[in-house]
PDB file of N, CA and C in Angstrom:
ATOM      1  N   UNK A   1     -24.938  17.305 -14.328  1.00  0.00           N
ATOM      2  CA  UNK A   1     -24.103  16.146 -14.112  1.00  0.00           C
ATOM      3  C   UNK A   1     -24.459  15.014 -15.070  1.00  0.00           C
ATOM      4  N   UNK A   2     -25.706  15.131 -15.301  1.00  0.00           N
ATOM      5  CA  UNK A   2     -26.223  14.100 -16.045  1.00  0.00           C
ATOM      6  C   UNK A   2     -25.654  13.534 -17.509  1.00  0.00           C
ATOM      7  N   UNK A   3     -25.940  15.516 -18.140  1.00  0.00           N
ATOM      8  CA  UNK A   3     -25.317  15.287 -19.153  1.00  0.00           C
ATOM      9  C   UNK A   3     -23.459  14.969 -19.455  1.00  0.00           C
ATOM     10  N   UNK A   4     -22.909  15.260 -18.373  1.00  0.00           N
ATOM     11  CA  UNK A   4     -21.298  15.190 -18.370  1.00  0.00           C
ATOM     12  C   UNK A   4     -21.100  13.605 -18.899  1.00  0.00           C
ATOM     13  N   UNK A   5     -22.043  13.270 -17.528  1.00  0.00           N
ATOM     14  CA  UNK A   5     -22.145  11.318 -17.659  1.00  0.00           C
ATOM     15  C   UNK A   5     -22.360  10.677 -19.304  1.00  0.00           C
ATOM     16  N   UNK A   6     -23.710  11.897 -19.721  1.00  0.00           N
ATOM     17  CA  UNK A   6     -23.883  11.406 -21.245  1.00  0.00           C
ATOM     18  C   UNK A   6     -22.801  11.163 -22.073  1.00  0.00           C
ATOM     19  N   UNK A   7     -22.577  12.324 -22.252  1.00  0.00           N
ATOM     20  CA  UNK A   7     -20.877  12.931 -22.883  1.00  0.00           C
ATOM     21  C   UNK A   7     -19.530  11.921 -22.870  1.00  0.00           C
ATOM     22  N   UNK A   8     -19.423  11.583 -21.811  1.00  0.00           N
ATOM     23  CA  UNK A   8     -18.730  10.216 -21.717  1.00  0.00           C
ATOM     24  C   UNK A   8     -18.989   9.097 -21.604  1.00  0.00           C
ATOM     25  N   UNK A   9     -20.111   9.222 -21.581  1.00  0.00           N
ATOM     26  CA  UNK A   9     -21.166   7.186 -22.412  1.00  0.00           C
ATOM     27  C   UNK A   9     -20.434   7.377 -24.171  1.00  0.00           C
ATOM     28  N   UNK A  10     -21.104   8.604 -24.821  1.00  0.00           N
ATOM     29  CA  UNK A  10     -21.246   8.629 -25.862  1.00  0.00           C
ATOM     30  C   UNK A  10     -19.689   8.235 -26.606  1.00  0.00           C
ATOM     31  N   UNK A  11     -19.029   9.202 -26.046  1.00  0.00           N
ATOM     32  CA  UNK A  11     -17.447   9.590 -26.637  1.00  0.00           C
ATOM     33  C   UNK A  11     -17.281   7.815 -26.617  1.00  0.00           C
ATOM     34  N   UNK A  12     -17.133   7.165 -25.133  1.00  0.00           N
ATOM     35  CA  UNK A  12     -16.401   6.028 -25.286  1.00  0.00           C
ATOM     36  C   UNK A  12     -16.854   4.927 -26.464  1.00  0.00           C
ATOM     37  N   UNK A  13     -18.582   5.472 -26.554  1.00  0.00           N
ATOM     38  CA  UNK A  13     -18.662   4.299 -27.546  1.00  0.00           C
ATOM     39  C   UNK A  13     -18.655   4.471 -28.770  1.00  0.00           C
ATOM     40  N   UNK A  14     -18.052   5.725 -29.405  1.00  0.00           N
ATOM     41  CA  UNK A  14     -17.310   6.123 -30.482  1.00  0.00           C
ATOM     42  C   UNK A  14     -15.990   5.498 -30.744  1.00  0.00           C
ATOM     43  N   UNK A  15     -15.070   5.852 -29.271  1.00  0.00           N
ATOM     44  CA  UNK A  15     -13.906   5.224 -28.982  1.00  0.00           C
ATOM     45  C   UNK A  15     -14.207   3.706 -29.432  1.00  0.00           C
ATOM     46  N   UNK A  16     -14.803   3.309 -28.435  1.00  0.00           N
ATOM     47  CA  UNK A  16     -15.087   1.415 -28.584  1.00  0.00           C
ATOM     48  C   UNK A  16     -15.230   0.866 -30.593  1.00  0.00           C
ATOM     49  N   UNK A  17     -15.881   2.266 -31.339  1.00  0.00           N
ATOM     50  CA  UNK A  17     -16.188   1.685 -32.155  1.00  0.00           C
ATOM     51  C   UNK A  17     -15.159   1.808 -33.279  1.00  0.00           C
ATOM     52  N   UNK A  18     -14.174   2.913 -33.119  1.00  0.00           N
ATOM     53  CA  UNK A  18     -13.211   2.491 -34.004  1.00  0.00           C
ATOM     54  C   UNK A  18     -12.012   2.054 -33.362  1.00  0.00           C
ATOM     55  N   UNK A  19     -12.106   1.619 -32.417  1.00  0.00           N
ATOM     56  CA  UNK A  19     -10.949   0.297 -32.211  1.00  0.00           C
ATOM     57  C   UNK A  19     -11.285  -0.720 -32.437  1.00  0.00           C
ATOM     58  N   UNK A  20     -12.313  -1.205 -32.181  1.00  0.00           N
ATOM     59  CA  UNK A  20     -12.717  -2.442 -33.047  1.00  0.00           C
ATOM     60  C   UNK A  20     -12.953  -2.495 -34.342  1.00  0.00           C
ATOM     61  N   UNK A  21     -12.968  -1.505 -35.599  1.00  0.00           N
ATOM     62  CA  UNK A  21     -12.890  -1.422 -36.598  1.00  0.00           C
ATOM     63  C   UNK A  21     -11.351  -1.448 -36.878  1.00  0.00           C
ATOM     64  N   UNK A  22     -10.793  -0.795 -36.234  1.00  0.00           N
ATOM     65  CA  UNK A  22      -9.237  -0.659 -36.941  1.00  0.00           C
ATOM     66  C   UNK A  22      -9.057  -2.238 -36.310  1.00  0.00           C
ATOM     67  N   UNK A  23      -9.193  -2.486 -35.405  1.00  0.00           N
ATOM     68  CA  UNK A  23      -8.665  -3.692 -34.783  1.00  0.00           C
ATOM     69  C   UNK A  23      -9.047  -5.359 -35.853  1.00  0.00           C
ATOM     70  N   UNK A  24     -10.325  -4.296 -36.309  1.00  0.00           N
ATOM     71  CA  UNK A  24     -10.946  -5.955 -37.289  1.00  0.00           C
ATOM     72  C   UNK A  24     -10.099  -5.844 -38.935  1.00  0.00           C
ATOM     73  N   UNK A  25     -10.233  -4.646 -38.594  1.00  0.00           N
ATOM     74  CA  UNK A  25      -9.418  -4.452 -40.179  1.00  0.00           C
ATOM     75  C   UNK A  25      -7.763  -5.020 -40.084  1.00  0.00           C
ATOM     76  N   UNK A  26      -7.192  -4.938 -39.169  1.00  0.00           N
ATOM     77  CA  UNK A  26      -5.565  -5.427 -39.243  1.00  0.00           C
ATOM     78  C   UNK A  26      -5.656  -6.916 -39.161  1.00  0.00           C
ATOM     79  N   UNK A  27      -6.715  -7.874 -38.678  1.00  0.00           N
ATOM     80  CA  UNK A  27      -6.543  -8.790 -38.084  1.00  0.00           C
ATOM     81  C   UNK A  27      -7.832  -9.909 -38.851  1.00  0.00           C
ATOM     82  N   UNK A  28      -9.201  -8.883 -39.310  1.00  0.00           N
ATOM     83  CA  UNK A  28      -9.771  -9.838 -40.446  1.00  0.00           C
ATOM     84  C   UNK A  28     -10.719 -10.788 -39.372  1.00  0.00           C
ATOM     85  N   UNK A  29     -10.300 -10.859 -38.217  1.00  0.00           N
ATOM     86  CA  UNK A  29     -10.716 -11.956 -36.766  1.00  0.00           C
ATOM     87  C   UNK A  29     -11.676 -10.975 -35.852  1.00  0.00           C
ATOM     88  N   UNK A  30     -12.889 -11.817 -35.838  1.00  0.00           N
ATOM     89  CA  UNK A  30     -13.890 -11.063 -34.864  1.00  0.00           C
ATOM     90  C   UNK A  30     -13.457 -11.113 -33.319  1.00  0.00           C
ATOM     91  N   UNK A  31     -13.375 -12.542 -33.286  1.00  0.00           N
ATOM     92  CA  UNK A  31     -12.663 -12.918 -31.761  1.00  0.00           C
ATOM     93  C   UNK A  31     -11.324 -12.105 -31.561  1.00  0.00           C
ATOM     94  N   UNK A  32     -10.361 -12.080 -32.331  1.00  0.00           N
ATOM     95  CA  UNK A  32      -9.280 -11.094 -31.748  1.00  0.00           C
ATOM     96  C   UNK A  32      -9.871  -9.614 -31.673  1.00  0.00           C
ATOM     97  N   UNK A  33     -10.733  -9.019 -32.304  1.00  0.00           N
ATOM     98  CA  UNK A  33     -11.375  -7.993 -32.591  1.00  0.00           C
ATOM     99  C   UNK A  33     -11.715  -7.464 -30.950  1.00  0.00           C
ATOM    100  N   UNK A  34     -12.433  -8.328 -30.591  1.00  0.00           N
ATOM    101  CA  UNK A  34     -12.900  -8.733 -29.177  1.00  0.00           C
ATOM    102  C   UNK A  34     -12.474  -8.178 -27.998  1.00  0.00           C
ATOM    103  N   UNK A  35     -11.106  -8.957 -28.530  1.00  0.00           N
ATOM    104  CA  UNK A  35      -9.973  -9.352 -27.277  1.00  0.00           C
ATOM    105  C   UNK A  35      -9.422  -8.176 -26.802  1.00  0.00           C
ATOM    106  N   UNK A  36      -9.148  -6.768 -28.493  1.00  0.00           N
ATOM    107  CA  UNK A  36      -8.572  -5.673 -28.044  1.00  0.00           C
ATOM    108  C   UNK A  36      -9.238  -5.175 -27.384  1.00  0.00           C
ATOM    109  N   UNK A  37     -10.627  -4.884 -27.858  1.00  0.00           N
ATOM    110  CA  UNK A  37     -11.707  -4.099 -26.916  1.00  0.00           C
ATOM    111  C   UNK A  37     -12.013  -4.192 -25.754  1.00  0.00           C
ATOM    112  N   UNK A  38     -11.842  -5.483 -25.015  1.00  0.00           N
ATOM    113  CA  UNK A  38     -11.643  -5.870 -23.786  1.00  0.00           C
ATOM    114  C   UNK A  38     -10.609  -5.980 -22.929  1.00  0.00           C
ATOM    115  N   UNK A  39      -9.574  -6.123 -23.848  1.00  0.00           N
ATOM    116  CA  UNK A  39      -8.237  -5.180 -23.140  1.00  0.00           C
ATOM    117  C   UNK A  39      -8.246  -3.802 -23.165  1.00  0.00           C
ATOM    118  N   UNK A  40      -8.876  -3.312 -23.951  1.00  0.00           N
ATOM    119  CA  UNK A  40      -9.035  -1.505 -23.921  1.00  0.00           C
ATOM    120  C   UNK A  40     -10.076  -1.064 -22.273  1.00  0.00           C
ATOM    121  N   UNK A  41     -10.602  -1.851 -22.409  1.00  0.00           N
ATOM    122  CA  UNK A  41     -12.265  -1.227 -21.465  1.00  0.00           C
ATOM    123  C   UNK A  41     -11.287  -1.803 -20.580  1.00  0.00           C
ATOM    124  N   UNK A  42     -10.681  -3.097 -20.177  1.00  0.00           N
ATOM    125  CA  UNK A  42     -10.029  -2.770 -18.839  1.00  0.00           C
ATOM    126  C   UNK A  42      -9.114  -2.200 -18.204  1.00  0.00           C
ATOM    127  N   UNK A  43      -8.181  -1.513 -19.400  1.00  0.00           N
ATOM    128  CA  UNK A  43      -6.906  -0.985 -19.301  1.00  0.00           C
ATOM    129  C   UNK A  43      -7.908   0.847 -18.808  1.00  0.00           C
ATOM    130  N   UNK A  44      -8.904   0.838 -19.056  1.00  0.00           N
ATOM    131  CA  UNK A  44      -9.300   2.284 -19.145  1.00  0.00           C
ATOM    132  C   UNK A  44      -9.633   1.792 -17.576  1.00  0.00           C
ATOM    133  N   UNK A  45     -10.693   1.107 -17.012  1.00  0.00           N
ATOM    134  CA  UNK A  45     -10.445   0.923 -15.888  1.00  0.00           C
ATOM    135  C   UNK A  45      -9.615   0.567 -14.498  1.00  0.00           C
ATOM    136  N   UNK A  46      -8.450   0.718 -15.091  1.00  0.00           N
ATOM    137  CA  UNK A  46      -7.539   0.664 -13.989  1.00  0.00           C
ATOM    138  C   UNK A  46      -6.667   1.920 -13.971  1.00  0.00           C
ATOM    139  N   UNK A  47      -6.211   2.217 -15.363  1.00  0.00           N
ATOM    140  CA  UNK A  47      -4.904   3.020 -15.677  1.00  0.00           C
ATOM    141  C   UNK A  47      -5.963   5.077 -15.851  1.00  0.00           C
ATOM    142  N   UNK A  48      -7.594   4.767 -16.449  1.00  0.00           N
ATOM    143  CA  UNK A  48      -7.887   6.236 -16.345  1.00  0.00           C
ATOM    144  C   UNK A  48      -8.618   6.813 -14.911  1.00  0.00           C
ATOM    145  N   UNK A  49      -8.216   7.615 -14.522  1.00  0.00           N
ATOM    146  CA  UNK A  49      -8.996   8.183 -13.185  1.00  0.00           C
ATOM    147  C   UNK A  49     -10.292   8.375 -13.314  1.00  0.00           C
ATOM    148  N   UNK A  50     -11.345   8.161 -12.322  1.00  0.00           N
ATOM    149  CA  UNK A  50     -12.440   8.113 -12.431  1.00  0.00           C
ATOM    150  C   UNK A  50     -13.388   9.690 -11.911  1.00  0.00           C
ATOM    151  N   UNK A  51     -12.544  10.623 -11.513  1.00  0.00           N
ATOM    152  CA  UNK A  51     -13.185  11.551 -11.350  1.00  0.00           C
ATOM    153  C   UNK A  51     -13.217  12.506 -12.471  1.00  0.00           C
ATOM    154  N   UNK A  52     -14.240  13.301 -12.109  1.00  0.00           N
ATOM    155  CA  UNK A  52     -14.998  14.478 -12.872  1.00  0.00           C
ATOM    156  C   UNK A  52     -14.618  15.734 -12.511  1.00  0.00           C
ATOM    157  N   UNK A  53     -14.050  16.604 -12.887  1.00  0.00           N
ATOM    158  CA  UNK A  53     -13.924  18.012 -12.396  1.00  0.00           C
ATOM    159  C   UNK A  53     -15.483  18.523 -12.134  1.00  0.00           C
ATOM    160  N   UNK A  54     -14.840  19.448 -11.049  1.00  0.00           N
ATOM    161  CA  UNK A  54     -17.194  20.351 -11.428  1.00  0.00           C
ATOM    162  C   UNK A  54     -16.860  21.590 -12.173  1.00  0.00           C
ATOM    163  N   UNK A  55     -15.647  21.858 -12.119  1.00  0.00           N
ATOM    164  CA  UNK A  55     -15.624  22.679 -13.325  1.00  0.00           C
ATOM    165  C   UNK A  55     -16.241  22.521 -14.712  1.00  0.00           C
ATOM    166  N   UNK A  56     -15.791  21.349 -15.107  1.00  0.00           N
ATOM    167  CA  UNK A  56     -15.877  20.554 -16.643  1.00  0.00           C
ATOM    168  C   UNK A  56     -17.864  20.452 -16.261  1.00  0.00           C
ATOM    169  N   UNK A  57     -18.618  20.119 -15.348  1.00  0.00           N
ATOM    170  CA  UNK A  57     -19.657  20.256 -15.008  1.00  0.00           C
ATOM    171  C   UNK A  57     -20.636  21.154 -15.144  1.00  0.00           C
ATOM    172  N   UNK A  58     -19.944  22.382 -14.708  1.00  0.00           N
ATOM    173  CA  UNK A  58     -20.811  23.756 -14.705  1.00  0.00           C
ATOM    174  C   UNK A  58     -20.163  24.223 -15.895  1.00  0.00           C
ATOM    175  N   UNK A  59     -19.152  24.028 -16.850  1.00  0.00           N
ATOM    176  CA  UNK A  59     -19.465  24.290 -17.962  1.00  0.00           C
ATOM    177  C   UNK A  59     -20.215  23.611 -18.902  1.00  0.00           C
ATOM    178  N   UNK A  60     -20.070  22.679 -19.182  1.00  0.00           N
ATOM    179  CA  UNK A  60     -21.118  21.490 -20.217  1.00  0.00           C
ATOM    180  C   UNK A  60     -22.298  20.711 -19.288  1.00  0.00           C
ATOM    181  N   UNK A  61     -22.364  20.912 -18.043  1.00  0.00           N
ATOM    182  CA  UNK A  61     -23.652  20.456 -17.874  1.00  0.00           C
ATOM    183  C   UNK A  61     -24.662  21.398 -17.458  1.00  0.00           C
ATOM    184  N   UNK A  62     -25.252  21.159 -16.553  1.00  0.00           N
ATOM    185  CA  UNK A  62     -26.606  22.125 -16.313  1.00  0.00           C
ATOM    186  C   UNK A  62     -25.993  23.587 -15.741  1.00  0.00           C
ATOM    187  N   UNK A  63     -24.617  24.150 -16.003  1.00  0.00           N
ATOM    188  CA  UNK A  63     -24.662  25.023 -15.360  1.00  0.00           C
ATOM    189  C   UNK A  63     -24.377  25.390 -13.686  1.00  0.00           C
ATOM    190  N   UNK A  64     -24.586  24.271 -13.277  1.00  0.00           N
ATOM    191  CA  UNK A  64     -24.244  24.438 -11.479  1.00  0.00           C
ATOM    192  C   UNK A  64     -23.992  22.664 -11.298  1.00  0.00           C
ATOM    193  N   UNK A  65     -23.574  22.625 -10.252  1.00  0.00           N
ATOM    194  CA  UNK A  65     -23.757  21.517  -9.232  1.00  0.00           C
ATOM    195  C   UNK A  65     -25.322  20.934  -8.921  1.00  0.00           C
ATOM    196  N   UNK A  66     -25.994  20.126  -9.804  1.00  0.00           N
ATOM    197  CA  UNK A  66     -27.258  20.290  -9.348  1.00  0.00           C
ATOM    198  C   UNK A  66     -27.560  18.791  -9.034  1.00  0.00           C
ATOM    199  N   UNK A  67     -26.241  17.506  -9.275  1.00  0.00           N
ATOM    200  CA  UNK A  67     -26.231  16.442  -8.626  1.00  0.00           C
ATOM    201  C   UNK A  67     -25.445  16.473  -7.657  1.00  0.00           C
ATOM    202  N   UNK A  68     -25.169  15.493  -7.062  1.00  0.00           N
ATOM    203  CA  UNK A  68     -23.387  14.993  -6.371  1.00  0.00           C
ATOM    204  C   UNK A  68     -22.898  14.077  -7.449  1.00  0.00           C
ATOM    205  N   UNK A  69     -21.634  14.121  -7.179  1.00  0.00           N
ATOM    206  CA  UNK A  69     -20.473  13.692  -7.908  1.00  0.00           C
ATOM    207  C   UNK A  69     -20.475  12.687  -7.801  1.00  0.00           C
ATOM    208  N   UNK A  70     -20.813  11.273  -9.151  1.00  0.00           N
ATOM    209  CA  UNK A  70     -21.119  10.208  -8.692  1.00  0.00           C
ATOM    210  C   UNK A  70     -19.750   9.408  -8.209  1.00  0.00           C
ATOM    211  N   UNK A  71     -19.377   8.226  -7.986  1.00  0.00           N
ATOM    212  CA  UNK A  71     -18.309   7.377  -7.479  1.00  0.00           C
ATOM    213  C   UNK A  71     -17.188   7.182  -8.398  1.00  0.00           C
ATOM    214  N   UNK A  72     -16.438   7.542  -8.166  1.00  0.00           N
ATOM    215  CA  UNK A  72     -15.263   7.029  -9.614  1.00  0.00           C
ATOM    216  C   UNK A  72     -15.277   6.049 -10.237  1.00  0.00           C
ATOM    217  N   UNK A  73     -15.572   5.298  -9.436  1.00  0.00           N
ATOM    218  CA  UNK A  73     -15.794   3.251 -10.246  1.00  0.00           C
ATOM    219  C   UNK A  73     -17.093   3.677 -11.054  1.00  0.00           C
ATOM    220  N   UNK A  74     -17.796   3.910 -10.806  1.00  0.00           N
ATOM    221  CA  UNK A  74     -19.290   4.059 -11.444  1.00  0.00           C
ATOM    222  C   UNK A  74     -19.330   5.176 -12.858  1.00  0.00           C
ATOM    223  N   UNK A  75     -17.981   6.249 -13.261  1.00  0.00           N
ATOM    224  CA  UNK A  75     -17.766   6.894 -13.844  1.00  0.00           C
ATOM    225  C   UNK A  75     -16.772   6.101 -14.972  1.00  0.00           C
ATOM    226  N   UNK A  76     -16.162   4.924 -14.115  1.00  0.00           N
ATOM    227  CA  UNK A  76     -14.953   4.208 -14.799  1.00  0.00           C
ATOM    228  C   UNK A  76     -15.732   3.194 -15.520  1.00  0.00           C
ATOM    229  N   UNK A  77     -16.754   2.463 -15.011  1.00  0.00           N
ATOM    230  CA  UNK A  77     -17.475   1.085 -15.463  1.00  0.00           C
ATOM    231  C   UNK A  77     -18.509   1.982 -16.784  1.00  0.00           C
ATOM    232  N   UNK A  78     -19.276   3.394 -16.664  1.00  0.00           N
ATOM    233  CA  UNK A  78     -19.691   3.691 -17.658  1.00  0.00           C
ATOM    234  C   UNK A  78     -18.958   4.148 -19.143  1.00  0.00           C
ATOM    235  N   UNK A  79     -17.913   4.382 -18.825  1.00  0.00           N
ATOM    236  CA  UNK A  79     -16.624   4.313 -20.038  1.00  0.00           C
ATOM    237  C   UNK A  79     -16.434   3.139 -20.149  1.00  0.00           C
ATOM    238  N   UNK A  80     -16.685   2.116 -19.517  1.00  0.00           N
ATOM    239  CA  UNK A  80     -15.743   1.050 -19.729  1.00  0.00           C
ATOM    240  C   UNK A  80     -16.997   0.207 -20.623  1.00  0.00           C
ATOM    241  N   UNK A  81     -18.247  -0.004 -20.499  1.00  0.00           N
ATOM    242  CA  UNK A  81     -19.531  -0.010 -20.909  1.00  0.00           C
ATOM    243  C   UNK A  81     -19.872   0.738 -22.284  1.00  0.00           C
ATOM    244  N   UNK A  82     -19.077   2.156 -22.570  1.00  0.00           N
ATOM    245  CA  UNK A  82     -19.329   2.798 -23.379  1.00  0.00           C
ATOM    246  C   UNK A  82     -18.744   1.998 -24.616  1.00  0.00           C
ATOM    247  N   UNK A  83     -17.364   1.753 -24.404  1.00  0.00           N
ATOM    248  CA  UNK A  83     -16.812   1.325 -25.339  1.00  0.00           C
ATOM    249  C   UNK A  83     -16.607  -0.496 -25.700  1.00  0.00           C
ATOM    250  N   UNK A  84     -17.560  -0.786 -25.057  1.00  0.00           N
ATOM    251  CA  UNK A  84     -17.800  -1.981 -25.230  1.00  0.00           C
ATOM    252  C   UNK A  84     -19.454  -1.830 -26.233  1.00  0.00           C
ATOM    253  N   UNK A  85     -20.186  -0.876 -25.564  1.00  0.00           N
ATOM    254  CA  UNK A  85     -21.634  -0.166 -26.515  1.00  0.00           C
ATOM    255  C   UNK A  85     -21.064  -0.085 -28.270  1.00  0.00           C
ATOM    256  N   UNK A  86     -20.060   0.699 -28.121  1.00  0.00           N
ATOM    257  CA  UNK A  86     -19.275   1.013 -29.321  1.00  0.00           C
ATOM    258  C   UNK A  86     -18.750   0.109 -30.160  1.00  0.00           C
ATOM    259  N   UNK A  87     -18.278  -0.908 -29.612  1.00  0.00           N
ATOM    260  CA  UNK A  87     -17.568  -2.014 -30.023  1.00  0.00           C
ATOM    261  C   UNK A  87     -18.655  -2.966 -30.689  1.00  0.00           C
ATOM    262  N   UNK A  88     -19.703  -3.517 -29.573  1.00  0.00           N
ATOM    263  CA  UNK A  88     -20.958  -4.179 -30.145  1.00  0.00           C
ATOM    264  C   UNK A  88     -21.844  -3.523 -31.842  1.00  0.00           C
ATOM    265  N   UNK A  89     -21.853  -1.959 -31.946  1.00  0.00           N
ATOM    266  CA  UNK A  89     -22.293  -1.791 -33.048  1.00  0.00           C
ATOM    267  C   UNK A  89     -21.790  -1.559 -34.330  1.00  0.00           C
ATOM    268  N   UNK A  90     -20.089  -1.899 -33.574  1.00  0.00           N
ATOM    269  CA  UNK A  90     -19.293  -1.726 -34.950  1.00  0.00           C
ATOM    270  C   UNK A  90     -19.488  -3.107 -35.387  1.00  0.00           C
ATOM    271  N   UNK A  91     -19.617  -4.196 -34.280  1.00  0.00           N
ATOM    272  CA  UNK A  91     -19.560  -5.593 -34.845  1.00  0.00           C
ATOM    273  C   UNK A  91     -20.704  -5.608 -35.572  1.00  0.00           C
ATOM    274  N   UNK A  92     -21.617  -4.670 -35.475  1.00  0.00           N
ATOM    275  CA  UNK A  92     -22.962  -5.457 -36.121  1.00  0.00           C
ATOM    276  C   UNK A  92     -22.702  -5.081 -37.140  1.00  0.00           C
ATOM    277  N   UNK A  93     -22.111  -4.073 -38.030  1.00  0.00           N
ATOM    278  CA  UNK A  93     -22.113  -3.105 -39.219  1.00  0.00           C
ATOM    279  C   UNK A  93     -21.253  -3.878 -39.955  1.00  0.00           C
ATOM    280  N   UNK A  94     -20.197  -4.566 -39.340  1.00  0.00           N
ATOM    281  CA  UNK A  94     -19.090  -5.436 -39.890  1.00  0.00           C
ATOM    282  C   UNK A  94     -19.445  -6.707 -40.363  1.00  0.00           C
ATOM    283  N   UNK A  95     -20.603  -7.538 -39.470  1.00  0.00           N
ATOM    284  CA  UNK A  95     -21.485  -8.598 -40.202  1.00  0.00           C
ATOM    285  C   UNK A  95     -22.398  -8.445 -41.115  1.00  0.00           C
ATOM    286  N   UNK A  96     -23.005  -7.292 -41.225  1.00  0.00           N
ATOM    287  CA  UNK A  96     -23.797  -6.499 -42.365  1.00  0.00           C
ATOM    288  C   UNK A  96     -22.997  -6.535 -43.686  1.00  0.00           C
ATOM    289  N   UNK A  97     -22.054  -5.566 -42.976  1.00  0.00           N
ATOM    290  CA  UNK A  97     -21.266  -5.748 -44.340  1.00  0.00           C
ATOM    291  C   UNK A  97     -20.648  -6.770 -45.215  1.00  0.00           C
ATOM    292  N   UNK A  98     -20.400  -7.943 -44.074  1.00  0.00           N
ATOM    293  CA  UNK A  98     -19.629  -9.336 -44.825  1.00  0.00           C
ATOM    294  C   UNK A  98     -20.748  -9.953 -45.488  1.00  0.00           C
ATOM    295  N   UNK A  99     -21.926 -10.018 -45.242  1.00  0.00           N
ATOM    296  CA  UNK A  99     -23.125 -10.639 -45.749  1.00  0.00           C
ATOM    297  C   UNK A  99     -23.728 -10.061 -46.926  1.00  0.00           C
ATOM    298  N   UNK A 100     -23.043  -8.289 -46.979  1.00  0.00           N
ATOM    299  CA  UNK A 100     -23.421  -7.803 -48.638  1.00  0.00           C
ATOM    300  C   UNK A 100     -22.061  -8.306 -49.260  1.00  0.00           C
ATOM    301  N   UNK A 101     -21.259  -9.044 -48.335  1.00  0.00           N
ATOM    302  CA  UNK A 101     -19.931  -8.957 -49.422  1.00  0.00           C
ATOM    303  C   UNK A 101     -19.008  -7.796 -49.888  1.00  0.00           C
ATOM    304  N   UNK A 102     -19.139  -6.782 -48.777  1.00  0.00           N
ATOM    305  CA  UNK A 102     -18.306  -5.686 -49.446  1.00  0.00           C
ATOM    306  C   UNK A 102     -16.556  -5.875 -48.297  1.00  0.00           C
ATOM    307  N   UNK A 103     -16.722  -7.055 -47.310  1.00  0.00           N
ATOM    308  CA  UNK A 103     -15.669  -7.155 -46.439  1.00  0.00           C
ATOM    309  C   UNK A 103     -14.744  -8.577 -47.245  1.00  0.00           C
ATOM    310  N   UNK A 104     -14.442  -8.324 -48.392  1.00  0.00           N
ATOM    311  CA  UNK A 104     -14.049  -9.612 -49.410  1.00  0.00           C
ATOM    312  C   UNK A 104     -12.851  -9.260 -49.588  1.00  0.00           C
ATOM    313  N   UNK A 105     -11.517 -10.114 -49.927  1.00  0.00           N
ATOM    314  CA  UNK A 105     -10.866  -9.385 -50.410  1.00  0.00           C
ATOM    315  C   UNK A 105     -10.258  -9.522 -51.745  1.00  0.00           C
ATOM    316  N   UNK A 106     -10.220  -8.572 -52.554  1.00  0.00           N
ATOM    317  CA  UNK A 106     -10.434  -8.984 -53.845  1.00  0.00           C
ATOM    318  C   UNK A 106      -9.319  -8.547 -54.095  1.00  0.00           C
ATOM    319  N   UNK A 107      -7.825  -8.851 -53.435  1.00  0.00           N
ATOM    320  CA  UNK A 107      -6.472  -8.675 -53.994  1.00  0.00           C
ATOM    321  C   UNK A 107      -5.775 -10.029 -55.072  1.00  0.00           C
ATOM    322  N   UNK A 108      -6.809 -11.087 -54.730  1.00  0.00           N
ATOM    323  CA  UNK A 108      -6.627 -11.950 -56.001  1.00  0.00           C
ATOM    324  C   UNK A 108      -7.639 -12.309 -56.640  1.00  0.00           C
ATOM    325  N   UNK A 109      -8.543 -11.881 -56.273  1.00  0.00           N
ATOM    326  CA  UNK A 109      -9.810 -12.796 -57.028  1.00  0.00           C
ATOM    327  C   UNK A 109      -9.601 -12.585 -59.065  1.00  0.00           C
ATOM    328  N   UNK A 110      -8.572 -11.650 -59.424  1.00  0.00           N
ATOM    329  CA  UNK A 110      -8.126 -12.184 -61.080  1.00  0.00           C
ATOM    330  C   UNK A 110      -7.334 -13.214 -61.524  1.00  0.00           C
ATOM    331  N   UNK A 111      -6.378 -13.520 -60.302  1.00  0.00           N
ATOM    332  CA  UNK A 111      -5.519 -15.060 -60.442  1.00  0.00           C
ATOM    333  C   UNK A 111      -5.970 -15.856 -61.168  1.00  0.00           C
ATOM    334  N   UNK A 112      -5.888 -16.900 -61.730  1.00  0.00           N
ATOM    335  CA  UNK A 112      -6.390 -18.208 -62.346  1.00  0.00           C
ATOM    336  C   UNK A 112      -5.992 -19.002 -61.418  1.00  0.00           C
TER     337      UNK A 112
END
């Protein structure tokens, strides 16, 4: 069970991290950047179901039932967490990058 839980920490904060990349890239704005990601993590908590098959369990996790099935909210808030995880380290990579200067945009910098 444990690992199922992993599996969907991880995924979401993959998810989290390129929506806030595509999201920073259309918009250039950290704060709107933000805003999608936090409309994403709550839209996942209301609109995705929070249960787990034990099927999906006893195949990718240990093989059997060897937890109980944790609470749906508690399955929903760790996706919703995930991709906020995701979101936070795309922001950091994105201030990295503006500080080497490679987030510039150099569609006029030949103008006079």
């Amino acid at each position: 069970m444990i690992r199922a839980l992993i599996i969907e920490f991880l995924l979401s904060g993959v998810i989290g991290a390129i929506i806030f990349r595509l999201s920073w890239a259309a918009s250039k704005r950290n704060l709107m950047s933000w805003g999608v990601v936090l409309v994403v993590a709550a839209m996942t908590v209301i609109f995705i179901p929070g249960s787990i098959d034990g099927w999906h369990v006893q195949k990718y996790g240990a093989g059997f039932l060897t937890m109980p099935v944790p609470h749906p909210l508690v399955v929903q808030l760790l996706r919703s967490l995930g991709l906020i995880g995701g979101a936070w380290l795309a922001s950091i990579v994105v201030a990295r990058r503006k500080k080497r200067g490679f987030e510039e945009d150099r569609r006029f910098k030949d103008f006079p």
